[in-house]
Protein backbone atom coordinates (compact mmCIF):
# COMPACT_ATOMS: atom_id res chain seq x y z
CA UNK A 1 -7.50 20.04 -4.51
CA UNK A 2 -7.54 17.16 -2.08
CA UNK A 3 -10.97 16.33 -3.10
CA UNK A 4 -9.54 16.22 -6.62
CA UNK A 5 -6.91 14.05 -5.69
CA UNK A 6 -9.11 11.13 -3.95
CA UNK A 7 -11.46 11.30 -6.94
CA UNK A 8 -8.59 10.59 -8.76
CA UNK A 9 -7.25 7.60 -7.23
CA UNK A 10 -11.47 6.13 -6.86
CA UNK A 11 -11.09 6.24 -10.57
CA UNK A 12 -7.69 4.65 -10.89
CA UNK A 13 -8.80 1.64 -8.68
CA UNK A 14 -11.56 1.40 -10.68
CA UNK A 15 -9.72 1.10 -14.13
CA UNK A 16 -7.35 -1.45 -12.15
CA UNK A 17 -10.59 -3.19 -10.62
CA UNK A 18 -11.98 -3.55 -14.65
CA UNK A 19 -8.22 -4.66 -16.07
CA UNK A 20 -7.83 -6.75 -13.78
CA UNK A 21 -10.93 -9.09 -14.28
CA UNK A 22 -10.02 -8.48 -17.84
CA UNK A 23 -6.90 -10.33 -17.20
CA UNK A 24 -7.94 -13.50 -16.13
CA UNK A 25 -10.02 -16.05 -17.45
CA UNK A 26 -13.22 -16.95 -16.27
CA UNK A 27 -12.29 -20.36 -15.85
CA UNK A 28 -9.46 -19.98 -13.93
CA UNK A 29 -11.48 -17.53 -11.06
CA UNK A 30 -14.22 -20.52 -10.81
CA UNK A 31 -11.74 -23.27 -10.06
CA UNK A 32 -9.72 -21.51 -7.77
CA UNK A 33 -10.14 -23.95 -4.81
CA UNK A 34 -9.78 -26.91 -7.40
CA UNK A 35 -6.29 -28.04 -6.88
CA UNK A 36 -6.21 -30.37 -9.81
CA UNK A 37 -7.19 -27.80 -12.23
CA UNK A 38 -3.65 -26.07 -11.24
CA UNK A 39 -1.66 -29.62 -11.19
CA UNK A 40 0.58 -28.26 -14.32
CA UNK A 41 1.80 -24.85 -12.63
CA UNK A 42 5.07 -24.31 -10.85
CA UNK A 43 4.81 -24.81 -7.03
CA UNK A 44 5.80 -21.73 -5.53
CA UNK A 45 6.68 -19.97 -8.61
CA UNK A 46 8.12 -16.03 -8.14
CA UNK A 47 6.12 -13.22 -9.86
CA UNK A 48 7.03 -12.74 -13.75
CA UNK A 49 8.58 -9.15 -12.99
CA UNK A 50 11.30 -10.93 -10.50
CA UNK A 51 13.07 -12.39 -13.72
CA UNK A 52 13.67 -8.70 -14.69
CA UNK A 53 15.11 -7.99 -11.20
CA UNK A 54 16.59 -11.35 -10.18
CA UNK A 55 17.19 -13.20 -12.28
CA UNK A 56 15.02 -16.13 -11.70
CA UNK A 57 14.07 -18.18 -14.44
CA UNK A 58 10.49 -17.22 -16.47
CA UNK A 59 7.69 -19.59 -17.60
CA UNK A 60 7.78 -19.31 -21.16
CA UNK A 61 6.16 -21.43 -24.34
CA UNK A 62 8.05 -22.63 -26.76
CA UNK A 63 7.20 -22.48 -30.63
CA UNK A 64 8.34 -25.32 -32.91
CA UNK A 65 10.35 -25.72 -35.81
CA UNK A 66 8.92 -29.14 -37.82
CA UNK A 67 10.73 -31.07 -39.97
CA UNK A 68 10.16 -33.64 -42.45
CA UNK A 69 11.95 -36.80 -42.26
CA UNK A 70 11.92 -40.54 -43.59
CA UNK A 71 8.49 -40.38 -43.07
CA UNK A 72 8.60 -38.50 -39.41
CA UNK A 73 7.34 -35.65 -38.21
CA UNK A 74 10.44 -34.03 -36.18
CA UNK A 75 9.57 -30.78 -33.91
CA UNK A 76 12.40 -28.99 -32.50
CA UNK A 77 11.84 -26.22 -29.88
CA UNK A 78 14.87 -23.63 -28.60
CA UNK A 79 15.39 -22.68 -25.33
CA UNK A 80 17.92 -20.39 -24.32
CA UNK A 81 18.96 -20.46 -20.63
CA UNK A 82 20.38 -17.59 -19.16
CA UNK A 83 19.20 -17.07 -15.46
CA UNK A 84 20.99 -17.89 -12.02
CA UNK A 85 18.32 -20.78 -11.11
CA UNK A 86 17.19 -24.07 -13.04
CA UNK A 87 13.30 -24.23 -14.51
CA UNK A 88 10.76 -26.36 -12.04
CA UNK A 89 9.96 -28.65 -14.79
CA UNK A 90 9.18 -28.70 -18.87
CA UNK A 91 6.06 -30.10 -20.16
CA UNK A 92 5.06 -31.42 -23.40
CA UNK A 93 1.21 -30.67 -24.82
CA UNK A 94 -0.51 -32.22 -27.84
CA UNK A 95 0.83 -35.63 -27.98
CA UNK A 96 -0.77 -38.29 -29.86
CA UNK A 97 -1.54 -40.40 -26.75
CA UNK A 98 -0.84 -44.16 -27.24
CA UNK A 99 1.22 -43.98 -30.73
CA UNK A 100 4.67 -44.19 -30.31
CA UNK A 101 7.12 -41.03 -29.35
CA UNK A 102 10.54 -39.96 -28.94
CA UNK A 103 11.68 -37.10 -27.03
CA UNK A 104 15.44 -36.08 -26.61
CA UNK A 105 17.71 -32.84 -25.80
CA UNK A 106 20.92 -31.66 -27.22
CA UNK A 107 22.30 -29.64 -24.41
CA UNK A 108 24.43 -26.88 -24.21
CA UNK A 109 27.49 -29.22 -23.64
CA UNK A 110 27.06 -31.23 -26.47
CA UNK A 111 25.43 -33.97 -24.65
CA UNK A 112 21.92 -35.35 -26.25
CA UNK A 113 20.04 -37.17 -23.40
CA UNK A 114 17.13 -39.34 -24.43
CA UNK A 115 13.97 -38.25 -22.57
CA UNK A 116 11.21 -40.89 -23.54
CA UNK A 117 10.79 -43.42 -26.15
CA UNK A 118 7.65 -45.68 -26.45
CA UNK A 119 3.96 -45.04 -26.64
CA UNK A 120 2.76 -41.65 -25.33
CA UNK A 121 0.99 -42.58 -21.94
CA UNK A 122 -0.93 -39.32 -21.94
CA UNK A 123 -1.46 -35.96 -24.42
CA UNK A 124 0.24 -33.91 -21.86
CA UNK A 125 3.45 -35.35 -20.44
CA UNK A 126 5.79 -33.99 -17.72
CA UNK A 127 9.94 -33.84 -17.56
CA UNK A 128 9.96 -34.62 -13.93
CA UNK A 129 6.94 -37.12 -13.76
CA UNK A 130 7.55 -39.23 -16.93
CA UNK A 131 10.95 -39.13 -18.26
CA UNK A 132 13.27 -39.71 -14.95
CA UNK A 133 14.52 -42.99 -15.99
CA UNK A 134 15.62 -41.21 -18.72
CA UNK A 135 17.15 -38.39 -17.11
CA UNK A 136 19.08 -40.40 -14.53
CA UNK A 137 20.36 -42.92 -17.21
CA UNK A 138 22.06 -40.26 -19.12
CA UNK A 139 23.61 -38.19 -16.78
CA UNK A 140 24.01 -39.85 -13.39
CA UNK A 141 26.34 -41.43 -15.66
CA UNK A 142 28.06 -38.09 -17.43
CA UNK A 143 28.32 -36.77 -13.84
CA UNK A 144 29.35 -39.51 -11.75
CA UNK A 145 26.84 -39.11 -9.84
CA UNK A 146 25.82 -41.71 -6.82
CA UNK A 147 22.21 -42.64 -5.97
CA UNK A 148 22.03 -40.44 -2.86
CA UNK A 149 23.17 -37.34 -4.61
CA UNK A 150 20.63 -37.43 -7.48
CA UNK A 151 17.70 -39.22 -5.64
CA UNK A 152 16.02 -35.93 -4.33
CA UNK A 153 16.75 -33.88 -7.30
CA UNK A 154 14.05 -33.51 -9.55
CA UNK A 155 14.57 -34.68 -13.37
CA UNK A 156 14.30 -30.75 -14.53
CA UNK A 157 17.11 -29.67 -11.93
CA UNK A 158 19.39 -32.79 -13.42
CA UNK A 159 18.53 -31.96 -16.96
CA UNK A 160 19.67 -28.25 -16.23
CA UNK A 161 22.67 -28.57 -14.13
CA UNK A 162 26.27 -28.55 -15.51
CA UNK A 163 28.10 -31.00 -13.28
CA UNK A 164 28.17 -32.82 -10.61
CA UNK A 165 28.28 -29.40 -8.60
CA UNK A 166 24.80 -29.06 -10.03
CA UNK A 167 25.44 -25.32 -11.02
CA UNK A 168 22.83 -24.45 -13.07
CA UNK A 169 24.14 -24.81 -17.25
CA UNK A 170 23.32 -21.63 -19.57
CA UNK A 171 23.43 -21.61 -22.86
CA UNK A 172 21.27 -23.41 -25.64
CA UNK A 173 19.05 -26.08 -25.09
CA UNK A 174 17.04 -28.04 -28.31
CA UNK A 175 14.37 -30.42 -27.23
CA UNK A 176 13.22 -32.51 -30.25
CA UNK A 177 10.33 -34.55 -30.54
CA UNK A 178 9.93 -37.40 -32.92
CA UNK A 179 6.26 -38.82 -34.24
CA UNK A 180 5.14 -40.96 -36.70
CA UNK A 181 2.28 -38.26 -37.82
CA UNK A 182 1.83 -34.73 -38.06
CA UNK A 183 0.31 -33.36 -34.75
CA UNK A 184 0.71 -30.15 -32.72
CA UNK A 185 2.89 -30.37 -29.93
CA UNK A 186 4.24 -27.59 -27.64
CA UNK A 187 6.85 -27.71 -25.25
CA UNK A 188 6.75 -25.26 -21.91
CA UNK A 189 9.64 -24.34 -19.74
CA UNK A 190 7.80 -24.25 -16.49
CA UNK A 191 10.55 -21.70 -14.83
CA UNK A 192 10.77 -20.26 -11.31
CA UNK A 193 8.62 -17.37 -11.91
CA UNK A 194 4.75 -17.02 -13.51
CA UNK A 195 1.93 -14.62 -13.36
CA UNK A 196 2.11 -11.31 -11.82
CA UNK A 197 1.74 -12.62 -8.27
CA UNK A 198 3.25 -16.07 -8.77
CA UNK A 199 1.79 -19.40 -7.48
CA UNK A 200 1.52 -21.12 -4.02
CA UNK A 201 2.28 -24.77 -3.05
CA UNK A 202 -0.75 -26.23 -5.18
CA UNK A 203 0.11 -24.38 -8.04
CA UNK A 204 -2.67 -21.92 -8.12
CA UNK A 205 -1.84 -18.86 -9.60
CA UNK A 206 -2.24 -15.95 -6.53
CA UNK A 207 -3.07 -13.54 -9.22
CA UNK A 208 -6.63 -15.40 -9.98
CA UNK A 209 -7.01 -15.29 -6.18
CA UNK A 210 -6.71 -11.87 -5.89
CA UNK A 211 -8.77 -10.76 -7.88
CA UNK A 212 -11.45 -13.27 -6.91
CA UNK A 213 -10.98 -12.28 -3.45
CA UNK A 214 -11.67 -8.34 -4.60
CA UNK A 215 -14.74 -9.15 -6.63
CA UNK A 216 -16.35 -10.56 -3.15
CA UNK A 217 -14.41 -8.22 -0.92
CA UNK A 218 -16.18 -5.21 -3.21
CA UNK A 219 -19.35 -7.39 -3.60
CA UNK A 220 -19.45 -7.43 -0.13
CA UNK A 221 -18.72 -4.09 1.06
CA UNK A 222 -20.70 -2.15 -1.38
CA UNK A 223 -24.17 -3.98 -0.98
CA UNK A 224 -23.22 -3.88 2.59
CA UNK A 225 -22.83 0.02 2.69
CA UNK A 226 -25.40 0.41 0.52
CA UNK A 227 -27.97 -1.52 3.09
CA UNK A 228 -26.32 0.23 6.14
CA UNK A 229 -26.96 3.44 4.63
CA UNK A 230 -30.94 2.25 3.79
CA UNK A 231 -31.57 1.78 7.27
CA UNK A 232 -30.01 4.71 8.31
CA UNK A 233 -32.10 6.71 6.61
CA UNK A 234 -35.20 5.35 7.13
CA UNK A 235 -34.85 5.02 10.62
CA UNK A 236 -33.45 8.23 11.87
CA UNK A 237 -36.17 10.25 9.95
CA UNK A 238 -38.66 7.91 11.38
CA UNK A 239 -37.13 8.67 15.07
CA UNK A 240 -36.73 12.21 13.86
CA UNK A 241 -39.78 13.54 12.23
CA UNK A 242 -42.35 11.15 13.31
CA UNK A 243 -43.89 11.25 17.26
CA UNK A 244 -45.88 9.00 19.18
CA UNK A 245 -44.89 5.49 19.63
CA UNK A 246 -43.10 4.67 16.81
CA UNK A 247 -40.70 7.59 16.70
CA UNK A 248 -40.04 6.65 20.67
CA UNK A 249 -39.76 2.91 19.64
CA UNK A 250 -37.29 3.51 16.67
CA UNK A 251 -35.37 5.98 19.06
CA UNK A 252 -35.10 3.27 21.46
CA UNK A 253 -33.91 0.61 19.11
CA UNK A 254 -31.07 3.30 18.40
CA UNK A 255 -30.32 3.55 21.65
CA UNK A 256 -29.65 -0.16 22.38
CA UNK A 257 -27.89 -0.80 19.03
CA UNK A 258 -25.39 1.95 19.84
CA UNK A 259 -24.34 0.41 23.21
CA UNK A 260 -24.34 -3.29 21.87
CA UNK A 261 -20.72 -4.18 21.47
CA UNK A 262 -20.55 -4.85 17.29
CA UNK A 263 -17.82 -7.48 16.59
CA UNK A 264 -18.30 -10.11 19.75
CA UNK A 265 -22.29 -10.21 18.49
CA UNK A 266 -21.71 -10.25 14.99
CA UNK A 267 -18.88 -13.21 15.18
CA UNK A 268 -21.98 -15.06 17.40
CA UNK A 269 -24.71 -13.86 14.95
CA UNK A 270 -22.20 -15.87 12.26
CA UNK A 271 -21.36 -18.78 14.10
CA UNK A 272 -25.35 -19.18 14.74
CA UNK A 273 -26.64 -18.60 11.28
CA UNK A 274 -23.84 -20.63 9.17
CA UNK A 275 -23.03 -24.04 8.74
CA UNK A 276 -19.54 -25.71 7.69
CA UNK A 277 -18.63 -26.60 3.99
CA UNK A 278 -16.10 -28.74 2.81
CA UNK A 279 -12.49 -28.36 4.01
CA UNK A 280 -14.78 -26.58 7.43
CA UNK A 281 -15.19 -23.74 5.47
CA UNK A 282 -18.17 -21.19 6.57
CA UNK A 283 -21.32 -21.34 4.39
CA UNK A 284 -23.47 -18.66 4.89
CA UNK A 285 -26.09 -16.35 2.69
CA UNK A 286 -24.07 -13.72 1.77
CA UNK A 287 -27.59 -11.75 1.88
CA UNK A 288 -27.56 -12.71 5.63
CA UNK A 289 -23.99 -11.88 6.32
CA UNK A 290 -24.96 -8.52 4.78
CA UNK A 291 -28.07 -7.85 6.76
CA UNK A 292 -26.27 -8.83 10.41
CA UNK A 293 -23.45 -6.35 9.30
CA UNK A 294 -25.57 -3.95 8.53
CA UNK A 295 -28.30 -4.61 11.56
CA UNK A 296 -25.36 -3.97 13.98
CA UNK A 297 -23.86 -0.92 12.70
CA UNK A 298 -26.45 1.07 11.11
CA UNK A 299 -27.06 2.68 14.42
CA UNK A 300 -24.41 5.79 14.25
CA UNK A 301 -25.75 7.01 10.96
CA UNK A 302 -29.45 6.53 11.86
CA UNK A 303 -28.92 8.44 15.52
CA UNK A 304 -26.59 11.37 12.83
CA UNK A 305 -29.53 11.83 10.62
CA UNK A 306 -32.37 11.90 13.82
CA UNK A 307 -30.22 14.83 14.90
CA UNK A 308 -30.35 16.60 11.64
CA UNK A 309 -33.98 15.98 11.35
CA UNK A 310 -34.93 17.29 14.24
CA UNK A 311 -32.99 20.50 13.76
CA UNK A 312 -34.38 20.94 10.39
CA UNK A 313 -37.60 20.22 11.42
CA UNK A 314 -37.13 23.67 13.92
CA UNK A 315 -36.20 25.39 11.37
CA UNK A 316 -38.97 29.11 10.44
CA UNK A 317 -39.65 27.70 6.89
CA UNK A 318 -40.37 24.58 7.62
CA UNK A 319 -43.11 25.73 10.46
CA UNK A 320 -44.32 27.86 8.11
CA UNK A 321 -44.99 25.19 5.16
CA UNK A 322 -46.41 22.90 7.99
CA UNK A 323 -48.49 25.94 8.70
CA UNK A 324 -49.69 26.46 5.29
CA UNK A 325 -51.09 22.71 4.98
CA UNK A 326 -47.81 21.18 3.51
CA UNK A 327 -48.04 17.50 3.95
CA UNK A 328 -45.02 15.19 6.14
CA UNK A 329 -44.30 13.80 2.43
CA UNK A 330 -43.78 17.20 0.56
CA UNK A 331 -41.41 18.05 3.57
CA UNK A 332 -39.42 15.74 3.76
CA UNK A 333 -38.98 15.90 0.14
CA UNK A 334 -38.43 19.29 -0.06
CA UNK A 335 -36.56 20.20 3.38
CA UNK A 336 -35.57 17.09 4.70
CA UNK A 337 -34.14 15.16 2.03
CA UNK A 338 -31.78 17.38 0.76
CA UNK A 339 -29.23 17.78 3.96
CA UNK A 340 -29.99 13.99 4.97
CA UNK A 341 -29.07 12.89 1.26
CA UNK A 342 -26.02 15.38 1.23
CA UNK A 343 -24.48 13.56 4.53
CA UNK A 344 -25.45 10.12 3.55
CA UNK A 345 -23.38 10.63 0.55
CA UNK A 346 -20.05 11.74 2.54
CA UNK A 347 -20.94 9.29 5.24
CA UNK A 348 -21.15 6.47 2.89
CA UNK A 349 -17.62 7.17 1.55
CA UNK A 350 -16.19 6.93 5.00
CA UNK A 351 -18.29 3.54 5.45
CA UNK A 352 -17.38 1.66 2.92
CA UNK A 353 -13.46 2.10 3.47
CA UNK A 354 -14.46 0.33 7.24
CA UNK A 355 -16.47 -1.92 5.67
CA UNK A 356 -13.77 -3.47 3.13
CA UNK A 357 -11.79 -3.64 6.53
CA UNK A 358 -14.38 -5.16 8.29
CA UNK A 359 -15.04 -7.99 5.88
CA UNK A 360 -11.09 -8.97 5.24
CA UNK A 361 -11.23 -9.03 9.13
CA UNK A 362 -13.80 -11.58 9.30
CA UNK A 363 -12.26 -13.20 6.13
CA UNK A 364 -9.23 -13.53 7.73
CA UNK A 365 -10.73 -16.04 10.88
CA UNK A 366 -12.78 -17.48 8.12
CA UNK A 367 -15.79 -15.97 9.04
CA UNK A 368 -17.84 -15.08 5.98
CA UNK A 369 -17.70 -17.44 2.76
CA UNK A 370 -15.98 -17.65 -0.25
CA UNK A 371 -12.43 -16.01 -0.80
CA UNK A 372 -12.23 -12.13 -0.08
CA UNK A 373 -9.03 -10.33 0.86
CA UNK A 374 -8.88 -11.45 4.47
CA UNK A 375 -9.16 -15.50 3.46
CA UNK A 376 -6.39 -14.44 0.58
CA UNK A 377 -4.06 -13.21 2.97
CA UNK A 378 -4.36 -16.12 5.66
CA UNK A 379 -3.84 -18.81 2.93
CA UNK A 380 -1.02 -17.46 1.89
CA UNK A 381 0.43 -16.52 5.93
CA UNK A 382 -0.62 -20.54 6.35
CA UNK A 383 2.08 -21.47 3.44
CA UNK A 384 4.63 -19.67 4.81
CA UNK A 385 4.18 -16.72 2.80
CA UNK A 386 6.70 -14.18 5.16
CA UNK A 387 8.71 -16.81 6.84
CA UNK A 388 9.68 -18.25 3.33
CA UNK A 389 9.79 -14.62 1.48
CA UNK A 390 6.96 -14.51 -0.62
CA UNK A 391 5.80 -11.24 0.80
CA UNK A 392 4.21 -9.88 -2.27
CA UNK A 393 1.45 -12.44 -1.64
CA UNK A 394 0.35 -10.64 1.57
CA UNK A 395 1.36 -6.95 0.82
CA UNK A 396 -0.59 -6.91 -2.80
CA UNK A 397 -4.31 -6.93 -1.19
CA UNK A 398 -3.16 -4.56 1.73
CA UNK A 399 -1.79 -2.09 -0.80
CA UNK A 400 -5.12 -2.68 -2.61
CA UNK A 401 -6.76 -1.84 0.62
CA UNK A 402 -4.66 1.23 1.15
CA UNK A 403 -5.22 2.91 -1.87
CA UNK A 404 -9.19 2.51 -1.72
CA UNK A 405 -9.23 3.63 1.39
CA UNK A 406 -6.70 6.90 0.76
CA UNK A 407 -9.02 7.97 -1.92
CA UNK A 408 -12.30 7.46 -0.04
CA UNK A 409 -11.05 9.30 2.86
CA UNK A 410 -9.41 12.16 0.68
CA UNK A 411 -12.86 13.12 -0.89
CA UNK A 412 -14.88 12.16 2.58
CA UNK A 413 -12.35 14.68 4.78
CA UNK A 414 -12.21 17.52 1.84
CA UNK A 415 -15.77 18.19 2.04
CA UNK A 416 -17.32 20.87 4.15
């Protein structure tokens, strides 16, 4: 029943492992350390779900309603604010660059405030960037508002605010844009809340780099394992089954790998074999990093399976088919094999749940390339991730973790 359970939950991280690179775009998981290609996200957005639970304002797109008019195209766009905070910014797509624009807002209030009028200085134009002037015309005025109390509040926060208490305004908002020529613009409410994990202080959204970071955490560990458990095998039933010098000299090896102390030579074997990237970042083979992993800790499984050869190899039938002209080959196919491949198998299970550990370890002091778990986690601990509440940004790969590891070790301790 336990064993049941664990297979379970391996096969519900795997259906979350497969929807969740089916949920972002390719794109977005290559440009991750780009900072530009995020430039139009909210800084330090909340997770979409915390508009359900707190109220915090969502990033939504808005769909227009166009209008012909004395030879203008008009687009209107609806957004109804209800939520306790004010949107980070809007941002308008698809403008005819260099033709002339206007872009206003009826608010809830009654009060129209004209955003922008003139030539469009770019197809993708921001509220807080390029319509301030506009902004603090307007209602600087309407509020009675001096420069020191509107001079560090962003356009958006103005825009949305009631009074001069700066209370956030609900209620109905219609932003219009006016061209000379049918086009496609759309208007976003960039909100305090987007993607499932929100963004961080570059705008990246943490979602993309978790998932990146589980595709090489995974990578990682499971080509790791899988060499670990190569070497294993092939040197304890060397050091088992075969005398003479080379079973002495592969017992030996065992011997000092088992008493070399695995982390402190593995950080050197690192430092040694990699060089520094931009932003000091490590740069090593992953191929490498997989091989010194595996060189250092292959030891315990290879010494397991020497012991098993060597009581299998006592064993009455197997004398007797040595007896009867069977060849090393045919018995370790036949006799061998069987209980080293059956422990190998549970062993592996156990491995790889220290091996995911091992590698967010190293990622964590920046230790192996490229983002994994560990790097994920100390980006977001370097932005202030618990001091300034964004929690979810830490606990989501530990919880990822956690749950491969519970099911590995459910069907690794159910066994026997």
């Amino acid at each position: 029943m336990v064993r049941k359970a664990g297979v379970a939950i391996l096969v519900v991280f795997a259906l979350f492992v497969i929807a969740s690179n089916l949920s972002v775009d390719q794109r977005d998981i290559d440009n991750w350390e780009n900072a530009n290609y995020w430039r139009d996200n909210p800084r330090k957005a909340y997770p979409s779900w915390f508009s359900i639970f707190g109220g915090r304002t969502p990033t939504v797109f808005l769909k227009p309603s166009p209008v012909e008019e004395n030879g203008s195209w008009i687009y209107r766009f609806s957004y109804k604010h209800t939520y306790k905070d004010k949107p980070n910014d809007v941002r308008f797509y698809g403008l005819p660059k260099g033709e002339k624009i206007e872009i206003s807002v009826l608010r809830p209030d009654g009060v129209r405030v004209l955003l922008y009028r003139g030539p469009a200085i770019s197809s993708n134009m921001s509220l807080n960037i390029n319509m301030r002037a506009g902004v603090v015309s307007s209602l600087s005025k309407a509020f009675n508002l001096s420069v020191s109390e509107y001079v560090l509040v962003s356009s958006a926060k103005l825009l949305f605010s009631r009074d001069s208490s700066l209370e956030p305004l609900k209620g109905e908002y219609i932003f219009e844009v006016r061209l000379s020529e049918k086009a496609n613009p759309s208007v976003e409410i960039l909100g305090t809340c987007y993607g499932l994990l929100g963004t961080d202080s570059y705008g990246r959204d943490m979602w993309v780099g978790f998932v990146k970071g589980m595709n090489n955490t995974l990578y990682l560990a499971f080509f790791t394992t899988a060499i670990i458990v190569v070497l294993g095998v092939l040197v304890g039933m060397v050091s088992g089954y075969v005398g003479g010098i080379l079973g002495e000299l592969a017992t030996f090896i065992l011997e000092v790998l088992m008493a070399l102390p695995m982390l402190p030579i593995l950080v050197v074997l690192v430092w040694l074999f990699s060089t520094q990237g931009y932003g000091r970042k490590v740069e090593i083979d992953p191929l490498l990093f997989m091989f010194l992993v595996a060189l250092l800790t292959f030891g315990k499984l290879a010494k397991t399976i020497r012991l098993i050869v060597i009581k299998e190899k006592a064993n009455e039938y197997v004398k007797a088919a040595v007896s009867m002209g069977a060849g090393a080959l045919w018995v370790l196919r036949k006799h061998i094999l069987p209980p080293v491949g059956e422990f190998s198998l549970r062993y592996s299970t156990m491995l790889l749940a220290k091996v995911v550990a091992l590698i967010s370890v190293f990622g964590f002091f920046g230790l192996i390339p490229g983002t994994n778990w560990g790097s994920f986690m100390i980006e977001a601990m370097s932005q202030g991730a618990l001091y300034g509440g964004y929690w979810w940004w830490v606990v989501a790969p530990g919880l990822a973790m956690g749950f491969l590891s519970a099911g590995l070790a459910l069907v690794f301790f159910d066994v026997g």
